[in-house]
C-alpha atoms as a PDB file:
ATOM      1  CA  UNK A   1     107.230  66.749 169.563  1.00  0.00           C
ATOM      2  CA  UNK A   2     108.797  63.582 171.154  1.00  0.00           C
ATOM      3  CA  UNK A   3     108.636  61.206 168.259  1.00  0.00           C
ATOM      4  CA  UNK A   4     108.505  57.725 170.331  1.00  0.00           C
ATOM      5  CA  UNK A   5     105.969  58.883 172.876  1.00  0.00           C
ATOM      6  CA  UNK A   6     103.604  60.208 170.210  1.00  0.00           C
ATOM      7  CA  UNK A   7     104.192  56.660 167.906  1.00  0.00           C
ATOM      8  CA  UNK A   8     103.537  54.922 171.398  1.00  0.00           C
ATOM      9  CA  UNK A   9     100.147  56.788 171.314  1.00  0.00           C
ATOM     10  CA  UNK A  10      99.152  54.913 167.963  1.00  0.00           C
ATOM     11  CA  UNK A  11      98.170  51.941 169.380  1.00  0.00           C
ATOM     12  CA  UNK A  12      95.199  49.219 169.904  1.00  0.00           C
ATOM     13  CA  UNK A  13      91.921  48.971 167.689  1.00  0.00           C
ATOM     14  CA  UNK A  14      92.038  52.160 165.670  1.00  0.00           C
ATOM     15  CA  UNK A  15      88.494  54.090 165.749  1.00  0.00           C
ATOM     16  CA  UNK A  16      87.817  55.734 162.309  1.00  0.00           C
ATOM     17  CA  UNK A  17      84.877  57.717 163.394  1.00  0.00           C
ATOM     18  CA  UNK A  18      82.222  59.294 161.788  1.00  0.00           C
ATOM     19  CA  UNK A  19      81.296  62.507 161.877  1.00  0.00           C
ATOM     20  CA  UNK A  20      77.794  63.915 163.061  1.00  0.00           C
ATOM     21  CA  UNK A  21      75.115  65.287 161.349  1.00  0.00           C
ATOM     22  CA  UNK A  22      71.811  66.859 161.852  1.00  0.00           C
ATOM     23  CA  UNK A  23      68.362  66.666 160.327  1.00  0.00           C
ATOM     24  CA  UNK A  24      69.726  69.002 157.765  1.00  0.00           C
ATOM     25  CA  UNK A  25      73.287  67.514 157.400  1.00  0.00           C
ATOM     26  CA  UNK A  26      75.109  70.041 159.075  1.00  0.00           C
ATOM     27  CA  UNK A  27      78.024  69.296 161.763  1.00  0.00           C
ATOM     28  CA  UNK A  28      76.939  68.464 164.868  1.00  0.00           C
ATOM     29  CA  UNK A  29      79.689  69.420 167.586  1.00  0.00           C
ATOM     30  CA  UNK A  30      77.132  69.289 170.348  1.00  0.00           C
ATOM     31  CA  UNK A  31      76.529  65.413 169.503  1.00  0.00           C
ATOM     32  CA  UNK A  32      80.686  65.030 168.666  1.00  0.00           C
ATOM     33  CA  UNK A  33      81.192  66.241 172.048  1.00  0.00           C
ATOM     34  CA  UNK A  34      78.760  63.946 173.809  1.00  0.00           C
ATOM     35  CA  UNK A  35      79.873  60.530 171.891  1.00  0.00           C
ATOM     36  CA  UNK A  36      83.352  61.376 172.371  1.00  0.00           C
ATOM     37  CA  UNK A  37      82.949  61.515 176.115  1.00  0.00           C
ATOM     38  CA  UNK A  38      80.793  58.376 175.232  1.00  0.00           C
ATOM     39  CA  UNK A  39      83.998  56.793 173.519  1.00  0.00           C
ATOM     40  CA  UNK A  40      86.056  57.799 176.645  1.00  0.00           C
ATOM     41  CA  UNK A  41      84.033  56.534 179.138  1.00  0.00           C
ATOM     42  CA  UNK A  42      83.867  53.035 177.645  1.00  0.00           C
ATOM     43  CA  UNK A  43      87.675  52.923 177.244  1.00  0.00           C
ATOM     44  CA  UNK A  44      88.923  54.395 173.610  1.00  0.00           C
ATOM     45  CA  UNK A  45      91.612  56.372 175.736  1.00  0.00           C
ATOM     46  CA  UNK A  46      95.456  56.825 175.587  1.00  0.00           C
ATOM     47  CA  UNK A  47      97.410  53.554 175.394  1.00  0.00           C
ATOM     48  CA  UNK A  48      94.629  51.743 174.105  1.00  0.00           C
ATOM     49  CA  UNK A  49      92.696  53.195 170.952  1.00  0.00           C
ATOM     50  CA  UNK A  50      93.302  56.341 168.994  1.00  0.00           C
ATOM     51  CA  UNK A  51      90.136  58.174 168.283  1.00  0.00           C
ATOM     52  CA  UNK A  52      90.279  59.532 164.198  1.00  0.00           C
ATOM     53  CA  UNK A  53      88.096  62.366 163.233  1.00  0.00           C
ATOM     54  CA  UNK A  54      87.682  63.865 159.966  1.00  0.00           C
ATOM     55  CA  UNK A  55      89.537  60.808 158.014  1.00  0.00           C
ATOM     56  CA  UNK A  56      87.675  58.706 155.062  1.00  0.00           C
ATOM     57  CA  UNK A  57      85.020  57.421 157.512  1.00  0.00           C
ATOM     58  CA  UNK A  58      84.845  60.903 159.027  1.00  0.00           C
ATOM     59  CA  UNK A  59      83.442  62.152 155.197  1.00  0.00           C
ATOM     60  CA  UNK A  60      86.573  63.420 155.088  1.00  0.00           C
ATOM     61  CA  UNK A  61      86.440  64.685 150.774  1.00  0.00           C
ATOM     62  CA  UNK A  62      82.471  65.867 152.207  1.00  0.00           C
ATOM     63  CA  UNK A  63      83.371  68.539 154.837  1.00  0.00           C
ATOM     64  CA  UNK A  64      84.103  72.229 153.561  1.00  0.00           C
ATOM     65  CA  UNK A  65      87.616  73.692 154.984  1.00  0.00           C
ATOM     66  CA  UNK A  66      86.026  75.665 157.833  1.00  0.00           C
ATOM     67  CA  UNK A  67      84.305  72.874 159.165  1.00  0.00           C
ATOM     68  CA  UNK A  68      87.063  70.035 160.287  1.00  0.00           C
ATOM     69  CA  UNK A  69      88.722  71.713 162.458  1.00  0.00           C
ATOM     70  CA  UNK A  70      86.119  72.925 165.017  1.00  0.00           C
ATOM     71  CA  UNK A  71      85.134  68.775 164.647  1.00  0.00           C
ATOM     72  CA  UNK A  72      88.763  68.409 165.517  1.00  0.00           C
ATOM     73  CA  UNK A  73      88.614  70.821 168.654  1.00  0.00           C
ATOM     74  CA  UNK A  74      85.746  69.346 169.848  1.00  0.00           C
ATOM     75  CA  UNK A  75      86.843  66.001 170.043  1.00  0.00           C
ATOM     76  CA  UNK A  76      89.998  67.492 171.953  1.00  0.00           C
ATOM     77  CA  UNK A  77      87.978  69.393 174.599  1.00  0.00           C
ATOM     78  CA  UNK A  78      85.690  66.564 175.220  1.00  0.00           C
ATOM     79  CA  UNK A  79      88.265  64.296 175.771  1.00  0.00           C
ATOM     80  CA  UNK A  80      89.586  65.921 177.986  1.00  0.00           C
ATOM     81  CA  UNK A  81      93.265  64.754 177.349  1.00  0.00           C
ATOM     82  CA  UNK A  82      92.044  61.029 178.399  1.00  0.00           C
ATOM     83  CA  UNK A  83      92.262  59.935 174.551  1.00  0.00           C
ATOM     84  CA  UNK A  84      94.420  59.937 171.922  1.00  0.00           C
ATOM     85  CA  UNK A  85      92.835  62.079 169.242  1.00  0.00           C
ATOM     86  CA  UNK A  86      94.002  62.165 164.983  1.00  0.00           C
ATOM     87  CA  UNK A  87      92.381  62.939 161.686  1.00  0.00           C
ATOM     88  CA  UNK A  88      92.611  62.814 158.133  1.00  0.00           C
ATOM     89  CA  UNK A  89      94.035  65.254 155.623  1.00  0.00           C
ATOM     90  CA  UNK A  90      94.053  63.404 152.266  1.00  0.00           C
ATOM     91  CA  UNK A  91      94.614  63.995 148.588  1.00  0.00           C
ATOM     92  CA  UNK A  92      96.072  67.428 148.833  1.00  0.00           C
ATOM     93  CA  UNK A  93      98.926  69.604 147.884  1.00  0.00           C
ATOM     94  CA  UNK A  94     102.339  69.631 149.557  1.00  0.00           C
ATOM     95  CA  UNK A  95     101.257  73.338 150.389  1.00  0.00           C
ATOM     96  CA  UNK A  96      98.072  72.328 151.112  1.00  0.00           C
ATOM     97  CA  UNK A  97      98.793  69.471 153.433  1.00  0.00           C
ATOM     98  CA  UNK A  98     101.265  71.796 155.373  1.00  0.00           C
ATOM     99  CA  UNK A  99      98.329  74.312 155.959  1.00  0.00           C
ATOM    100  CA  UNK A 100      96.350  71.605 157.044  1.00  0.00           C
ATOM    101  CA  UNK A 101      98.752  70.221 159.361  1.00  0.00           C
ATOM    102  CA  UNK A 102      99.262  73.330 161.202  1.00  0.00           C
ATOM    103  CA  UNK A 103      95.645  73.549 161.408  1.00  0.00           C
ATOM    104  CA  UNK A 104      94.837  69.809 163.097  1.00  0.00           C
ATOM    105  CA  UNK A 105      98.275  70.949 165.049  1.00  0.00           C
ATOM    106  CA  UNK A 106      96.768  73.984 166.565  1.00  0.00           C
ATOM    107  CA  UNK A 107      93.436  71.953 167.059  1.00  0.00           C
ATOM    108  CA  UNK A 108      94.978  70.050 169.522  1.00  0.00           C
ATOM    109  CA  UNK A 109      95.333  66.599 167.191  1.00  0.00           C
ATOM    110  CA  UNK A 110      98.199  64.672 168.393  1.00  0.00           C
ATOM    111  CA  UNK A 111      98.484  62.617 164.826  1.00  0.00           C
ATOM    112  CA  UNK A 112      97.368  63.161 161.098  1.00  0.00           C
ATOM    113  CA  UNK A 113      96.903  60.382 158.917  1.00  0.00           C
ATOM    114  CA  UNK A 114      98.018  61.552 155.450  1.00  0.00           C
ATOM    115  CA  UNK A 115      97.831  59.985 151.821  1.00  0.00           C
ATOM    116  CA  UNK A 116      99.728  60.294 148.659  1.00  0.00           C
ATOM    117  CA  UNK A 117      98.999  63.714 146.547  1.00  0.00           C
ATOM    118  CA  UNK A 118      96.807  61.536 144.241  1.00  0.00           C
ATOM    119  CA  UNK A 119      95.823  64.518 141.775  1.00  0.00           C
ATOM    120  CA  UNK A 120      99.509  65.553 141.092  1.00  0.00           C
ATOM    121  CA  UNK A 121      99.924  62.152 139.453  1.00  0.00           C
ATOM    122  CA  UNK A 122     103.197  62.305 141.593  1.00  0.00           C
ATOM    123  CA  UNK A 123     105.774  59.688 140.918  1.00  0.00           C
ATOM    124  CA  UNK A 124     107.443  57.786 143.804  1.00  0.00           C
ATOM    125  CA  UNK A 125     110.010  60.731 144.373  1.00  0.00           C
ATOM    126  CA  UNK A 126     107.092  63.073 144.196  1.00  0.00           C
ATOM    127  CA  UNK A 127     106.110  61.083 147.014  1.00  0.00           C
ATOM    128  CA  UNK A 128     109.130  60.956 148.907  1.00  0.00           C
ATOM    129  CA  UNK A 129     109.564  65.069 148.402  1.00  0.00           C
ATOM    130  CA  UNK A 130     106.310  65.385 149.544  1.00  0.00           C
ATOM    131  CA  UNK A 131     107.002  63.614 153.067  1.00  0.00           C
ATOM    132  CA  UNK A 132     109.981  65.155 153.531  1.00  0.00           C
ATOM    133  CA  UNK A 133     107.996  68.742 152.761  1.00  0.00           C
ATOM    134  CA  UNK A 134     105.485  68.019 155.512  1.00  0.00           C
ATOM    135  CA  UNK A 135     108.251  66.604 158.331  1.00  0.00           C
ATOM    136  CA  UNK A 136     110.464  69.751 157.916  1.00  0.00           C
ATOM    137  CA  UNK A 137     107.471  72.143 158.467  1.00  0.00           C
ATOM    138  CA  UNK A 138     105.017  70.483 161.501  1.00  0.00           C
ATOM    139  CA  UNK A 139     105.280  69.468 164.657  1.00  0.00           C
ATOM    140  CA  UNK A 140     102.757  66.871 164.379  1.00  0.00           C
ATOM    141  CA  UNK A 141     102.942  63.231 164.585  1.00  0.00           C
ATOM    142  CA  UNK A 142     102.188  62.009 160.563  1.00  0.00           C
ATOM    143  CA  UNK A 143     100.398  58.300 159.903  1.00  0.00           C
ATOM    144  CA  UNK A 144     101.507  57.823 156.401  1.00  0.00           C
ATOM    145  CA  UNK A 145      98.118  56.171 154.663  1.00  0.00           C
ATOM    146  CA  UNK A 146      99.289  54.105 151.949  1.00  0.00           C
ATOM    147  CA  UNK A 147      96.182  53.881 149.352  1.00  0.00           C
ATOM    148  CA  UNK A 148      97.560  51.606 146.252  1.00  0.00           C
ATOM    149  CA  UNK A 149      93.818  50.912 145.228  1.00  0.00           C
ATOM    150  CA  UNK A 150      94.234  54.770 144.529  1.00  0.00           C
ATOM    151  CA  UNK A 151      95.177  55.951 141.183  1.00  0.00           C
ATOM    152  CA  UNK A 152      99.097  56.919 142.168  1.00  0.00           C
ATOM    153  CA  UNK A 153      98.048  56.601 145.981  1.00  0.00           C
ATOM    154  CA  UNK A 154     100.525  53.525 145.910  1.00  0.00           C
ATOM    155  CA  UNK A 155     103.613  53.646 147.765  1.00  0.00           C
ATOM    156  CA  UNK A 156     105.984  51.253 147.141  1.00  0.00           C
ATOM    157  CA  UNK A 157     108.116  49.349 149.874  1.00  0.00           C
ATOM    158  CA  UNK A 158     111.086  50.817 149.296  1.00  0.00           C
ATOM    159  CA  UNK A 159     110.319  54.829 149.130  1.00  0.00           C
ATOM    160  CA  UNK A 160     107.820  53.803 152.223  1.00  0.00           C
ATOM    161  CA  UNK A 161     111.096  52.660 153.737  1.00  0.00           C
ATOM    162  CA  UNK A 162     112.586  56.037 153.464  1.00  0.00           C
ATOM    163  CA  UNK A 163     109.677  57.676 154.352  1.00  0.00           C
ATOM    164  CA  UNK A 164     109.583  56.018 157.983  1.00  0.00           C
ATOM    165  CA  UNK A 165     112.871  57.299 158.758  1.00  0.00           C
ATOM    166  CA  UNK A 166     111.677  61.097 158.318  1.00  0.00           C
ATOM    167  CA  UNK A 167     111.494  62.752 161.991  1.00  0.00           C
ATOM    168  CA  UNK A 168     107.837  63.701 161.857  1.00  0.00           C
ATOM    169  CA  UNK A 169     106.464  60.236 160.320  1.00  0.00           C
ATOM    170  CA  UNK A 170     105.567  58.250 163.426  1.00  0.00           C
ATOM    171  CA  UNK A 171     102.993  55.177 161.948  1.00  0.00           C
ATOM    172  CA  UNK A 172     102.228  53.863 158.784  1.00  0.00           C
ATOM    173  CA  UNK A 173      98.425  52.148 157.928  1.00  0.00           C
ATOM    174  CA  UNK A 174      99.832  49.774 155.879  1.00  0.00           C
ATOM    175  CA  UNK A 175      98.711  47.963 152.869  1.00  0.00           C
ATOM    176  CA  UNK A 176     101.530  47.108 150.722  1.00  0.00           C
ATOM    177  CA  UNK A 177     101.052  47.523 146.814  1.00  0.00           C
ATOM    178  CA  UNK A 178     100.738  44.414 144.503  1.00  0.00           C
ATOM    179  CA  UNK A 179     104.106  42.806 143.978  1.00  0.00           C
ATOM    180  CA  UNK A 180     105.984  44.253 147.367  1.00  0.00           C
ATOM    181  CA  UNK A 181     105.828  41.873 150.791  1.00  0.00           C
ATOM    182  CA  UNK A 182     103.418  42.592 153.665  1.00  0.00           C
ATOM    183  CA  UNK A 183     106.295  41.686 155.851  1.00  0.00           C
ATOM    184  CA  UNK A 184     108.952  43.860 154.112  1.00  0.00           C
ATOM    185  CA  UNK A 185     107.745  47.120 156.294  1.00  0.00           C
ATOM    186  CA  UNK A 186     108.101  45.120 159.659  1.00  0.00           C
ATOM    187  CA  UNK A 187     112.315  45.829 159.849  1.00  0.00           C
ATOM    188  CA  UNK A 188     111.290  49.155 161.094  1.00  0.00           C
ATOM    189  CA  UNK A 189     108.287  48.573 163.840  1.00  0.00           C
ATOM    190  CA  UNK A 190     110.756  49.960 166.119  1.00  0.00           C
ATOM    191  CA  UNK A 191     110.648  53.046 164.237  1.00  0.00           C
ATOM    192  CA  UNK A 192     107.100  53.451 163.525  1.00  0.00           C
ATOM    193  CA  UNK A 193     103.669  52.363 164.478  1.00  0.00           C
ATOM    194  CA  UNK A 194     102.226  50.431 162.091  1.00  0.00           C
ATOM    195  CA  UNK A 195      98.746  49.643 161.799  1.00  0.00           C
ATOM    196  CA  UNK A 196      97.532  46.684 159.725  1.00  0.00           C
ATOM    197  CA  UNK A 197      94.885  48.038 156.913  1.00  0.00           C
ATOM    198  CA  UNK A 198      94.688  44.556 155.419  1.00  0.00           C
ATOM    199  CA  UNK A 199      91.861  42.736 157.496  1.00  0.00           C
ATOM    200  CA  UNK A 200      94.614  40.576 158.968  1.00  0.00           C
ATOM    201  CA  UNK A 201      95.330  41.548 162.279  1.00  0.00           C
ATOM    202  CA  UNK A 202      96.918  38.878 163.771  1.00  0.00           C
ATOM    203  CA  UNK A 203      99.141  38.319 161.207  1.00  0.00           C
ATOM    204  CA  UNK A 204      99.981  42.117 161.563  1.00  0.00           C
ATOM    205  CA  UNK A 205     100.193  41.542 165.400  1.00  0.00           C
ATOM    206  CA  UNK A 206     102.310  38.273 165.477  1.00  0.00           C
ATOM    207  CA  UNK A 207     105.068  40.298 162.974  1.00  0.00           C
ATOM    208  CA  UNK A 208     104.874  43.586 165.424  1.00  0.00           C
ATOM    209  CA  UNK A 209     102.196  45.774 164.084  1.00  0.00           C
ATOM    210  CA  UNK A 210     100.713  47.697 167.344  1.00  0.00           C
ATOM    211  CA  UNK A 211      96.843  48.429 165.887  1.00  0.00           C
ATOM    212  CA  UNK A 212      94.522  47.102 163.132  1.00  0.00           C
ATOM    213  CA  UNK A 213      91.479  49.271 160.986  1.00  0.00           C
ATOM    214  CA  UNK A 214      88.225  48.044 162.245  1.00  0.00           C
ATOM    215  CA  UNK A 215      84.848  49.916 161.799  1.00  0.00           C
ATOM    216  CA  UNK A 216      83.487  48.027 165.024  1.00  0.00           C
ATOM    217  CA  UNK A 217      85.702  49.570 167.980  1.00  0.00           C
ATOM    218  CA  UNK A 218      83.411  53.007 167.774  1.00  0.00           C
ATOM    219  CA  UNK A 219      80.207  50.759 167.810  1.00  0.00           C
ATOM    220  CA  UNK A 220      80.813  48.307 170.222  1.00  0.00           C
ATOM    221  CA  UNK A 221      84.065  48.599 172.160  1.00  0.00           C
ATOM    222  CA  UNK A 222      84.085  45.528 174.186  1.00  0.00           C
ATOM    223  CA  UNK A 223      84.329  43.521 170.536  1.00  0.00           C
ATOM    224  CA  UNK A 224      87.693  45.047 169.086  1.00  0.00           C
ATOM    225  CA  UNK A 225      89.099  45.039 173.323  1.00  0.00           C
ATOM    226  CA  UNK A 226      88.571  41.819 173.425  1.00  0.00           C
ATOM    227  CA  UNK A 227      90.367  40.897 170.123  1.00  0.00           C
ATOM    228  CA  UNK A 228      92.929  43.032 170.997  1.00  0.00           C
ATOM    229  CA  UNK A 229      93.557  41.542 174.758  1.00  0.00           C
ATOM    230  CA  UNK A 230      93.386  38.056 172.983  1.00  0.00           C
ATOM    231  CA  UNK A 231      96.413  39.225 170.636  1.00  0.00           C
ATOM    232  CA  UNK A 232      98.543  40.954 173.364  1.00  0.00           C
ATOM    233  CA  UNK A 233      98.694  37.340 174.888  1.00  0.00           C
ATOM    234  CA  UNK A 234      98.853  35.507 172.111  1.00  0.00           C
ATOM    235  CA  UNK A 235      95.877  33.731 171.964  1.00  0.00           C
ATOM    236  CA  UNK A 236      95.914  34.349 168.290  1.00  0.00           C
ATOM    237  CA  UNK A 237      93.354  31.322 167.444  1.00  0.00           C
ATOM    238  CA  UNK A 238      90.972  33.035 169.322  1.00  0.00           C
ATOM    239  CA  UNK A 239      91.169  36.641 168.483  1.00  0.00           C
ATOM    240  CA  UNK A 240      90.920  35.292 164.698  1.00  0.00           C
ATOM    241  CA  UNK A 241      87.638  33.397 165.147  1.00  0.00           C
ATOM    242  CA  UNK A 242      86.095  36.063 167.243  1.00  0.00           C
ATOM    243  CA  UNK A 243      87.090  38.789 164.611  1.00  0.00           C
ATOM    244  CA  UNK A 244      85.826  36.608 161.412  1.00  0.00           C
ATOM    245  CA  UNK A 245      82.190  35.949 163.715  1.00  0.00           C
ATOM    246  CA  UNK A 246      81.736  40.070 163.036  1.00  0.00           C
ATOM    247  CA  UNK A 247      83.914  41.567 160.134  1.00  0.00           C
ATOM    248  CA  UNK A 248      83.620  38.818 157.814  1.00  0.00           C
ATOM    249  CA  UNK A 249      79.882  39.563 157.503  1.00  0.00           C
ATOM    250  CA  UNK A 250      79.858  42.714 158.259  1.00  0.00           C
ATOM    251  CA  UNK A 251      82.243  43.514 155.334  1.00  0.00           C
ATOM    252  CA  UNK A 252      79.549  41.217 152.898  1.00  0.00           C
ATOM    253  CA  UNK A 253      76.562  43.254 154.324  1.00  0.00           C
ATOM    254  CA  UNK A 254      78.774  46.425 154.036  1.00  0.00           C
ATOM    255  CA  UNK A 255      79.500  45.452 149.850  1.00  0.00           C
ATOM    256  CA  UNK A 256      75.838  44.891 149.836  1.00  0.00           C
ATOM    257  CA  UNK A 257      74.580  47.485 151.062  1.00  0.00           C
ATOM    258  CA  UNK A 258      76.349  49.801 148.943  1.00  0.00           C
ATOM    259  CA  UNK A 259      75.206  49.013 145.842  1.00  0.00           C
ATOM    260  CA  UNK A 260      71.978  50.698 147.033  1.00  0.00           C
ATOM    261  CA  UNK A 261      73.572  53.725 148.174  1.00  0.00           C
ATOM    262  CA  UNK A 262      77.556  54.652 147.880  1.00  0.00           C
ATOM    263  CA  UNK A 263      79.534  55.854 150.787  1.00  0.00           C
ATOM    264  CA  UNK A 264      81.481  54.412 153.532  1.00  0.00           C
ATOM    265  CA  UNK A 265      79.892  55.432 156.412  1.00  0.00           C
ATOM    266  CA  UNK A 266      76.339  54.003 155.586  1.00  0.00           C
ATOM    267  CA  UNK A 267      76.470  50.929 157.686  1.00  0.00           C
ATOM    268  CA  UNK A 268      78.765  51.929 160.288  1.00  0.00           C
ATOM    269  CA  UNK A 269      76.372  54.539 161.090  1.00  0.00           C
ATOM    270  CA  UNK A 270      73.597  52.034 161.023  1.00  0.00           C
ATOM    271  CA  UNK A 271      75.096  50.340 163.765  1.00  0.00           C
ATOM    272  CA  UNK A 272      75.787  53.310 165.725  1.00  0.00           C
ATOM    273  CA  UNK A 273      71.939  54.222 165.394  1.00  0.00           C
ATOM    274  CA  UNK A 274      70.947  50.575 166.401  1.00  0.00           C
ATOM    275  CA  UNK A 275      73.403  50.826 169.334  1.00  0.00           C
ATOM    276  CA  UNK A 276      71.459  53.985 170.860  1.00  0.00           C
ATOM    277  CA  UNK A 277      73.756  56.937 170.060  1.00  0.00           C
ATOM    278  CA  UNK A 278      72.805  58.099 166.403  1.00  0.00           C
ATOM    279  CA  UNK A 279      74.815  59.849 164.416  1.00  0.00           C
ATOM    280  CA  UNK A 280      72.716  61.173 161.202  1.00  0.00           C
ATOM    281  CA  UNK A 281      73.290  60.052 158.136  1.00  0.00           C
ATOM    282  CA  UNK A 282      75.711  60.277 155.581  1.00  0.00           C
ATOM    283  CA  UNK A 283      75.410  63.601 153.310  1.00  0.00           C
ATOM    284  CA  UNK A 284      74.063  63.379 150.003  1.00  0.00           C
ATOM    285  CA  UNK A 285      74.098  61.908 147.082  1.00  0.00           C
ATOM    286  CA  UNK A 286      74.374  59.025 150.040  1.00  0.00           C
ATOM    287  CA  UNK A 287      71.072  57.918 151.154  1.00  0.00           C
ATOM    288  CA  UNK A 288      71.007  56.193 155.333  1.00  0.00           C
ATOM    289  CA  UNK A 289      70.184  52.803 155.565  1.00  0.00           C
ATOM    290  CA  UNK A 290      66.150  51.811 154.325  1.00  0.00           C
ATOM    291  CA  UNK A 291      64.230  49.644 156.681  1.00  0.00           C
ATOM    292  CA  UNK A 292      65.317  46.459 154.679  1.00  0.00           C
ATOM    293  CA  UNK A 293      68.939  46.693 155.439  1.00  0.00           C
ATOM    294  CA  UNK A 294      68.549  47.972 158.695  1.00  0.00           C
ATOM    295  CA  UNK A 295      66.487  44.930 159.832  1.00  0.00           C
ATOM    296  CA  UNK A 296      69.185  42.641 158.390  1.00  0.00           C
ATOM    297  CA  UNK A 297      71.665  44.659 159.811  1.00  0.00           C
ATOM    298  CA  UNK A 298      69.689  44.136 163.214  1.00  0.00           C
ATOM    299  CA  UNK A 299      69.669  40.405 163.235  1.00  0.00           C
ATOM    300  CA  UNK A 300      73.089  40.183 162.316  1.00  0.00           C
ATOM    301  CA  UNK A 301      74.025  42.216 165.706  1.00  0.00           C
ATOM    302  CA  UNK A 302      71.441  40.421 167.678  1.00  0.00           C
ATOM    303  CA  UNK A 303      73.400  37.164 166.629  1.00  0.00           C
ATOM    304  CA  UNK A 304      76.889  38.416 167.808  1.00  0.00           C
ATOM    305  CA  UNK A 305      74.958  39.519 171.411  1.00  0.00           C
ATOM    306  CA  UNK A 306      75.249  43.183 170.887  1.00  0.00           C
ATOM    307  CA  UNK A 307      72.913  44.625 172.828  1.00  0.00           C
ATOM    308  CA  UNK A 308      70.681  46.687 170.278  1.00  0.00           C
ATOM    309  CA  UNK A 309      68.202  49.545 171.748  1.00  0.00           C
ATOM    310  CA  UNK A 310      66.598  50.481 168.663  1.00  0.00           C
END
């Protein structure tokens, strides 16, 4: 693996995508393989977005161990090496992540974002072993996911430090814990690719992050593009109003919405639905979107000018 050009890959409006299901909640490569030549064709390719499969948004915890990687294949073949495409392995083992790894590696995943063992209540040199475990056995780029809303999914600033220097470790989606500086991990965006997780993308941008979360990119590309083309020539006044028009409602509907109904993917894959390329619902307990919140969630794209189909 050559560290710097996969890190270089890590870049732009990061797509946390969800994954397909049918009538019966079963994986849906067919449909995978048809929106991710969707995603390509309206510009989520190399050098711009990363397309991530299989992560939190992905149902990630939901998907039994024979099932992600064919999701992670598909994406691969449909891409048709025109995108960037990662996934999620979280919560594991150090064995377990390993495994994993190798898995994603042999899928043809360029990047895994991985977080903190959280069920080996590990300490911070737990966490440090851990990283070091999974860098001396793959040959995989690794996006360290720092998760300090987590119980022990916090990493702080310093072992993240040492963690960044590891060979294998080539981005961070950074949120720093309570107490340590957002700017403390920014010494070392030479290093790594870091990827603001904090809703503050052009603060991340203007300090020398090189991508943001969104849950929008996937939906409506054009939107996150032109946020990120606004950053990458500093028109920073700009990029912020345009991004608080969308995710600062979208993130109240979002809070809303799941007090109905848990799960993360509920109104992102309301919008896909409105937007004309469905992608099932969420499995259960997780009920889809009633006609109540979808008809909110259709005004509130009508007013931004997306152009809704359903």
């Amino acid at each position: 693996m050559n560290r710097n050009e996969v890190k270089d890959l890590i870049v732009g409006p990061l797509a946390n995508v969800t994954t397909p299901f049918d009538h019966k909640h079963r994986v849906d490569l067919g449909r995978l393989a048809e929106l991710t030549q969707m995603w390509v064709e309206k510009g989520l390719v190399k050098g711009r977005s990363v397309i991530k499969v299989v992560a939190v948004m992905g149902e990630n915890a939901l998907l039994r161990d024979n099932e992600w990687p064919p999701i992670v294949r598909t994406a691969v073949q449909a891409s048709k090496g025109k995108a960037t495409i990662a996934c999620g392995i979280h919560y594991k083992d150090t064995l377990g992540v390993i495994e994993d790894l190798k898995k994603a590696h042999a899928a043809g995943a360029v990047a895994a974002q991985v977080c903190a063992p959280i069920f080996n209540d590990p300490t911070q040199n737990d966490i440090l072993r851990f990283y070091e475990s999974l860098s001396d056995a793959v040959e995989i780029g690794i996006i360290v996911y720092n998760t300090p809303w987590m119980t022990h999914g916090g990493i702080n600033l310093a072992t993240m430090k040492k963690i960044c220097k590891l060979d294998h470790v080539i981005a961070v989606k950074w949120a720093p814990n309570p107490g340590d500086d957002y700017e403390g991990l920014f010494d070392l965006k030479d290093r790594v690719s870091i990827i603001d997780n904090t809703g503050r993308p052009m603060l991340g941008h203007k300090l020398g992050a090189r991508g943001y979360i969104n849950q929008t990119v996937d939906a409506y590309p054009p939107h996150d593009f032109l946020i990120w083309d606004l950053m990458e020539n500093g028109r920073y006044d700009e990029a912020q109003e345009l991004y608080n028009n969308v995710n600062v409602p979208l993130k109240k509907l979002t809070v809303i919405n799941n007090r109905v109904s848990g799960g993360v993917a509920r109104t992102t894959k309301g919008m896909a639905a409105l937007l004309g390329h469905s992608m099932g619902s969420m499995r259960p307990p997780s009920l889809p979107l009633g006609e109540e919140e979808i008809k909110v969630l259709r005004e509130m794209m009508q007013g931004w000018g997306w152009p809704i189909v359903n």
